[in-house]
N, C-alpha and C. Protein backbone atom coordinates (compact mmCIF):
# COMPACT_ATOMS: atom_id res chain seq x y z
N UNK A 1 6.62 -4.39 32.13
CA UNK A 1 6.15 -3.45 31.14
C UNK A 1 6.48 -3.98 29.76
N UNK A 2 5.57 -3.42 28.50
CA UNK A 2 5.71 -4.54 27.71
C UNK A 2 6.69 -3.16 27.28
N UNK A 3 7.70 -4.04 26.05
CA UNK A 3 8.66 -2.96 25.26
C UNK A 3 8.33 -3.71 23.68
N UNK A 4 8.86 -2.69 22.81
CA UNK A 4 8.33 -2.60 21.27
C UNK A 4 10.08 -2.61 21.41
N UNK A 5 10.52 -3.44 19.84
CA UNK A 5 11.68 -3.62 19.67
C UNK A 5 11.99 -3.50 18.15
N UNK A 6 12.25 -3.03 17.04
CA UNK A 6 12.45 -3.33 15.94
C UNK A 6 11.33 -2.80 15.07
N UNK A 7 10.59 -1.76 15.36
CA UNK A 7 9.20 -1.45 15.01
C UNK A 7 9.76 0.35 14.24
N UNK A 8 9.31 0.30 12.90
CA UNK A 8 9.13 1.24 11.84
C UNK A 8 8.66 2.35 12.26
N UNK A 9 8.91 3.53 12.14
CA UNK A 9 8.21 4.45 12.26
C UNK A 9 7.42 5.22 10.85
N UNK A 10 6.11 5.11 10.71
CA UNK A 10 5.29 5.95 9.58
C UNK A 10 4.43 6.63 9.35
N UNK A 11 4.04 7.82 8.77
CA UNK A 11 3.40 8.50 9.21
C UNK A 11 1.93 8.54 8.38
N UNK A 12 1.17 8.87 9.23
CA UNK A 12 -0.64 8.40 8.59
C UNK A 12 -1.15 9.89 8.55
N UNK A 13 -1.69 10.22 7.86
CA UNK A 13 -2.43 11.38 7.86
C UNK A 13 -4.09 11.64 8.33
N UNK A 14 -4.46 11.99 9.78
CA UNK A 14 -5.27 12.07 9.92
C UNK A 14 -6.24 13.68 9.48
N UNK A 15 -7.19 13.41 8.40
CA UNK A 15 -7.76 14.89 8.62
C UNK A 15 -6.88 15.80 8.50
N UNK A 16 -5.36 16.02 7.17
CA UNK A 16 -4.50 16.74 6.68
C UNK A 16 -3.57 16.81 7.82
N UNK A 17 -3.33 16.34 9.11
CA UNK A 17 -2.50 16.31 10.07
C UNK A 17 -1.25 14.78 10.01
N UNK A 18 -0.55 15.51 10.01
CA UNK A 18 0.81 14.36 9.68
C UNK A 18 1.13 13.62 11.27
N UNK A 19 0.70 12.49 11.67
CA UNK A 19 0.81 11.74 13.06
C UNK A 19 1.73 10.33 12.77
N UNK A 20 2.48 10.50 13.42
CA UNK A 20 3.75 9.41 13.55
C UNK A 20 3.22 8.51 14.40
N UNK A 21 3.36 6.67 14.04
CA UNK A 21 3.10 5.83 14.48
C UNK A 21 4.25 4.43 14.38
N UNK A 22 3.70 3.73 14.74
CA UNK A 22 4.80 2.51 14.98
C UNK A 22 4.17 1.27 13.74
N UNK A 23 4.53 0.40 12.88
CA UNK A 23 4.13 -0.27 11.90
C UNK A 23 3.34 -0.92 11.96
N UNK A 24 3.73 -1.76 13.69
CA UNK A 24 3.02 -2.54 13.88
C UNK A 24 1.77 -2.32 14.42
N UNK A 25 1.36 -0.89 14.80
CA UNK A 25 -0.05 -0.69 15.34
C UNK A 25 -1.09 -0.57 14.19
N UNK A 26 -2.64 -0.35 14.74
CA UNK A 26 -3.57 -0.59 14.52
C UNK A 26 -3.81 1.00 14.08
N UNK A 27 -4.80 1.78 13.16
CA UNK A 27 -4.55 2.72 13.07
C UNK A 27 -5.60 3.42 14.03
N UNK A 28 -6.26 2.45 14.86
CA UNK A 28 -7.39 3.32 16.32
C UNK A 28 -6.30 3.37 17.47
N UNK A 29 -5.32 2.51 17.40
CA UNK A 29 -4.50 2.49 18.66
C UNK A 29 -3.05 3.59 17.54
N UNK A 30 -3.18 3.64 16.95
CA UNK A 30 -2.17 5.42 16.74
C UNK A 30 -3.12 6.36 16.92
N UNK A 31 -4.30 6.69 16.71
CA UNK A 31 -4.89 7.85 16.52
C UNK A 31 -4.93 7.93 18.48
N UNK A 32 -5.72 6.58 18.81
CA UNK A 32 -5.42 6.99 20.62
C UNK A 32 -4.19 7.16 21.07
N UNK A 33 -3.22 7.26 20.45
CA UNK A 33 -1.49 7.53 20.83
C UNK A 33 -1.71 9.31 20.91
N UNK A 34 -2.45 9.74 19.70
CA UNK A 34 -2.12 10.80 19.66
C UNK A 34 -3.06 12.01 20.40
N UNK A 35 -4.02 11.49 21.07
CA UNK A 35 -5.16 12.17 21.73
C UNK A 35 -6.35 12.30 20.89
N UNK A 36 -6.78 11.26 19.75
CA UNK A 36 -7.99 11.42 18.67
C UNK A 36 -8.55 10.19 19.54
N UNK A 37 -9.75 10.47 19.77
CA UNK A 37 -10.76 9.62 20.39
C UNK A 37 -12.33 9.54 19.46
N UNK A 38 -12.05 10.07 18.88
CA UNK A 38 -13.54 9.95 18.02
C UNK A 38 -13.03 9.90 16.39
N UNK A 39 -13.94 8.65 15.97
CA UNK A 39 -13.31 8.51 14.84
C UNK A 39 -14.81 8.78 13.88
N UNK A 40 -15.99 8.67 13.97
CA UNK A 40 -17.13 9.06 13.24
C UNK A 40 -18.52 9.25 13.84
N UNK A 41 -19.18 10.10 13.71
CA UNK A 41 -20.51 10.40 14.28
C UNK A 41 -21.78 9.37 13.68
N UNK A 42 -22.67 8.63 14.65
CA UNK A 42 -23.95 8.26 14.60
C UNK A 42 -24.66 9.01 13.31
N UNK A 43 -25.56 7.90 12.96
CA UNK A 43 -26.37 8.72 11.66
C UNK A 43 -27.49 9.53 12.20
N UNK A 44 -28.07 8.80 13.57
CA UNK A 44 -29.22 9.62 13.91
C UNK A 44 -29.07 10.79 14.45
N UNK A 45 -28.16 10.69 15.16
CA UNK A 45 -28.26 12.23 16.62
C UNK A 45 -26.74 12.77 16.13
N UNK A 46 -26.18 11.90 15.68
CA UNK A 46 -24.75 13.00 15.34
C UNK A 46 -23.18 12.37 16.71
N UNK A 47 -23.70 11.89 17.43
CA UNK A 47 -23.04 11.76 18.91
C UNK A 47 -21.79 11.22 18.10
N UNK A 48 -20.61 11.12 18.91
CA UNK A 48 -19.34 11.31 18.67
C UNK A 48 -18.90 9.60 19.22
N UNK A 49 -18.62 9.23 18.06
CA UNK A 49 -18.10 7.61 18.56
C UNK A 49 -16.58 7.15 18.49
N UNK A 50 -16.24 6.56 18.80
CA UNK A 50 -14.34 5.98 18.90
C UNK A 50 -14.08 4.61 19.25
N UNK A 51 -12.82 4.68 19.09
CA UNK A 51 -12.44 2.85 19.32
C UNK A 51 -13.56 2.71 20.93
N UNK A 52 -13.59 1.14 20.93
CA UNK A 52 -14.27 1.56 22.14
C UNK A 52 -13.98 -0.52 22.60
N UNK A 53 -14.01 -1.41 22.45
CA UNK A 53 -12.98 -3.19 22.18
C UNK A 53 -12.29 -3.16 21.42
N UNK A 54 -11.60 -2.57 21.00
CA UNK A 54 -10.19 -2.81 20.05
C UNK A 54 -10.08 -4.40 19.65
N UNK A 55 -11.10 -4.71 19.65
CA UNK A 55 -10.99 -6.38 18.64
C UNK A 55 -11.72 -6.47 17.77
N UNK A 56 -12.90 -5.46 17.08
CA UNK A 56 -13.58 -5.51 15.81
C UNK A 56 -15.12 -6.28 16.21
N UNK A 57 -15.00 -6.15 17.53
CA UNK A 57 -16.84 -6.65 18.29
C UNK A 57 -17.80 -5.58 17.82
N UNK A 58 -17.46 -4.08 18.30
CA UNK A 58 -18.54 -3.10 18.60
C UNK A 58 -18.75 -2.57 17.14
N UNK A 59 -17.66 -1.99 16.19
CA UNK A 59 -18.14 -1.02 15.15
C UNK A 59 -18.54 0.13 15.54
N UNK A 60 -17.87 0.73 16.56
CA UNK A 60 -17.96 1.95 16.97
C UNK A 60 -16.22 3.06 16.46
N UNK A 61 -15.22 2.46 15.89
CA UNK A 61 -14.11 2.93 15.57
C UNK A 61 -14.27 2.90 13.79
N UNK A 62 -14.83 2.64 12.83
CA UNK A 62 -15.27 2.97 11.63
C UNK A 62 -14.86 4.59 11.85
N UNK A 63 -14.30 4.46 10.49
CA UNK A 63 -13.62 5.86 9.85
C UNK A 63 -13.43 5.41 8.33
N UNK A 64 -13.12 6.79 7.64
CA UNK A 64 -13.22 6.53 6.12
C UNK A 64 -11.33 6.46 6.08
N UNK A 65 -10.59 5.31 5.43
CA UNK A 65 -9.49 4.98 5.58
C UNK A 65 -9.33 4.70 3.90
N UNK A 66 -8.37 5.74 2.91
CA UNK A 66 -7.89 5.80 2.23
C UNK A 66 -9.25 6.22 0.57
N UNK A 67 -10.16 6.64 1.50
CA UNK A 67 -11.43 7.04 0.35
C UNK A 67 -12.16 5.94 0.93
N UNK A 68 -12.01 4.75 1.43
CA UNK A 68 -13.30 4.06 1.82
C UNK A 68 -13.74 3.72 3.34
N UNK A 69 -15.05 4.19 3.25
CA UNK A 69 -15.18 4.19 3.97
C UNK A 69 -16.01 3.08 5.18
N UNK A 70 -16.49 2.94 6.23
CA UNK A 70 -17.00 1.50 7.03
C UNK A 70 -15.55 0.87 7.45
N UNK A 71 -14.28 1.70 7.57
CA UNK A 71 -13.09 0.72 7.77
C UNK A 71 -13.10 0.35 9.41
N UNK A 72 -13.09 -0.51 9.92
CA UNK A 72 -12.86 -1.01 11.85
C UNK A 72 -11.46 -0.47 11.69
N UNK A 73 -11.12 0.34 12.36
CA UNK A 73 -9.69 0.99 12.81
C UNK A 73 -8.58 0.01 13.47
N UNK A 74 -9.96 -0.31 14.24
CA UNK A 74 -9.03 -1.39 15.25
C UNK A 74 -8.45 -2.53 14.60
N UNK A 75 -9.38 -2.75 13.32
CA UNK A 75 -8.77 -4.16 13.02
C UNK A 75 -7.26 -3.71 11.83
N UNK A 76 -7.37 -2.38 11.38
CA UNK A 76 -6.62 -1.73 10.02
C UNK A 76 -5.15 -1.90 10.49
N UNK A 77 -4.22 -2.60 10.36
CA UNK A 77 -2.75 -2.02 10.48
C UNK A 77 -2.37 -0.59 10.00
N UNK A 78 -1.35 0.17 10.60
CA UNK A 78 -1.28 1.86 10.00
C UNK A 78 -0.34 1.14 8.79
N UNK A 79 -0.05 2.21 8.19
CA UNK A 79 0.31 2.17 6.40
C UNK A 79 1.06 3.22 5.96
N UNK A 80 2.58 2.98 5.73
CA UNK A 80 3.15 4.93 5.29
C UNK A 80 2.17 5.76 4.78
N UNK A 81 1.74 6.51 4.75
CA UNK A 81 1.02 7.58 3.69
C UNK A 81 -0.28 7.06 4.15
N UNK A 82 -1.10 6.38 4.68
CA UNK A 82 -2.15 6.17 4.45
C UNK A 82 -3.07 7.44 5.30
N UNK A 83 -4.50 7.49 4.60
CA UNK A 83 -4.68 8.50 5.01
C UNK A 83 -6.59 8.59 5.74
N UNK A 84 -6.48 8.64 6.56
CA UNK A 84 -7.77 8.45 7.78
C UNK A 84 -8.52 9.93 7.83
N UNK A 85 -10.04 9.56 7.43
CA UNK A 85 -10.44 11.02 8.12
C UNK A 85 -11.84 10.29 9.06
N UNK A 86 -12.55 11.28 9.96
CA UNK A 86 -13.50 11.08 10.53
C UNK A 86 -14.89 10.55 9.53
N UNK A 87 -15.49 9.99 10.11
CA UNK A 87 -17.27 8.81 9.30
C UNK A 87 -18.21 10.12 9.70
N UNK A 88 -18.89 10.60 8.76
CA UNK A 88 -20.19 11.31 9.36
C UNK A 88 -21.02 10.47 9.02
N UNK A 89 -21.96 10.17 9.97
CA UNK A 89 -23.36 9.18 9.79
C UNK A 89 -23.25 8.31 8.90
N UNK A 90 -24.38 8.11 8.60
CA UNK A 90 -24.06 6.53 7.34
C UNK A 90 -23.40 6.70 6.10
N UNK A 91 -22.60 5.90 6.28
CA UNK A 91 -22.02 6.18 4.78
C UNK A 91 -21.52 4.69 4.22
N UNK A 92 -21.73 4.61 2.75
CA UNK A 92 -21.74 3.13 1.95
C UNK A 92 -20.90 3.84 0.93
């Protein structure tokens, strides 16, 4: 089993909710720590999308991360204070 050793604890604000994470994670692999699986809706139909390769292939984990938005979650390290909300449809 793998073990985490020496790793920060900080907290990210998803959507005004205060969620505790580890430094070294990704901020799609804290939000899946915490039971958030959808990080922004499709422009056409609305459907509900989330991390989905956690290596920055798909562009299905995009969320608006600190006012900007198009961020890959998967690829974002978490950040004290930083602050994540859900993508509605296209956004530039």
């Amino acid at each position: 089993m793998f073990r985490r050793t020496g790793s920060a604890e900080v907290t990210l604000w998803f959507e005004g909710r205060d969620l505790k994470a580890r430094e070294q994670d990704t901020v799609a692999a804290a939000l899946l720590s915490h039971g958030i699986n959808t990080t922004r809706a499709t422009a056409r139909s609305g459907a509900a999308r989330g991390p989905f390769c956690m290596m920055g292939a798909c562009f299905e984990c995009l969320a608006v991360v600190d006012g900007r938005a198009n961020v890959q979650t998967c690829l974002t390290p978490v950040r004290d204070g930083m602050r994540v909300e859900r993508q509605g449809g296209l956004t530039r």
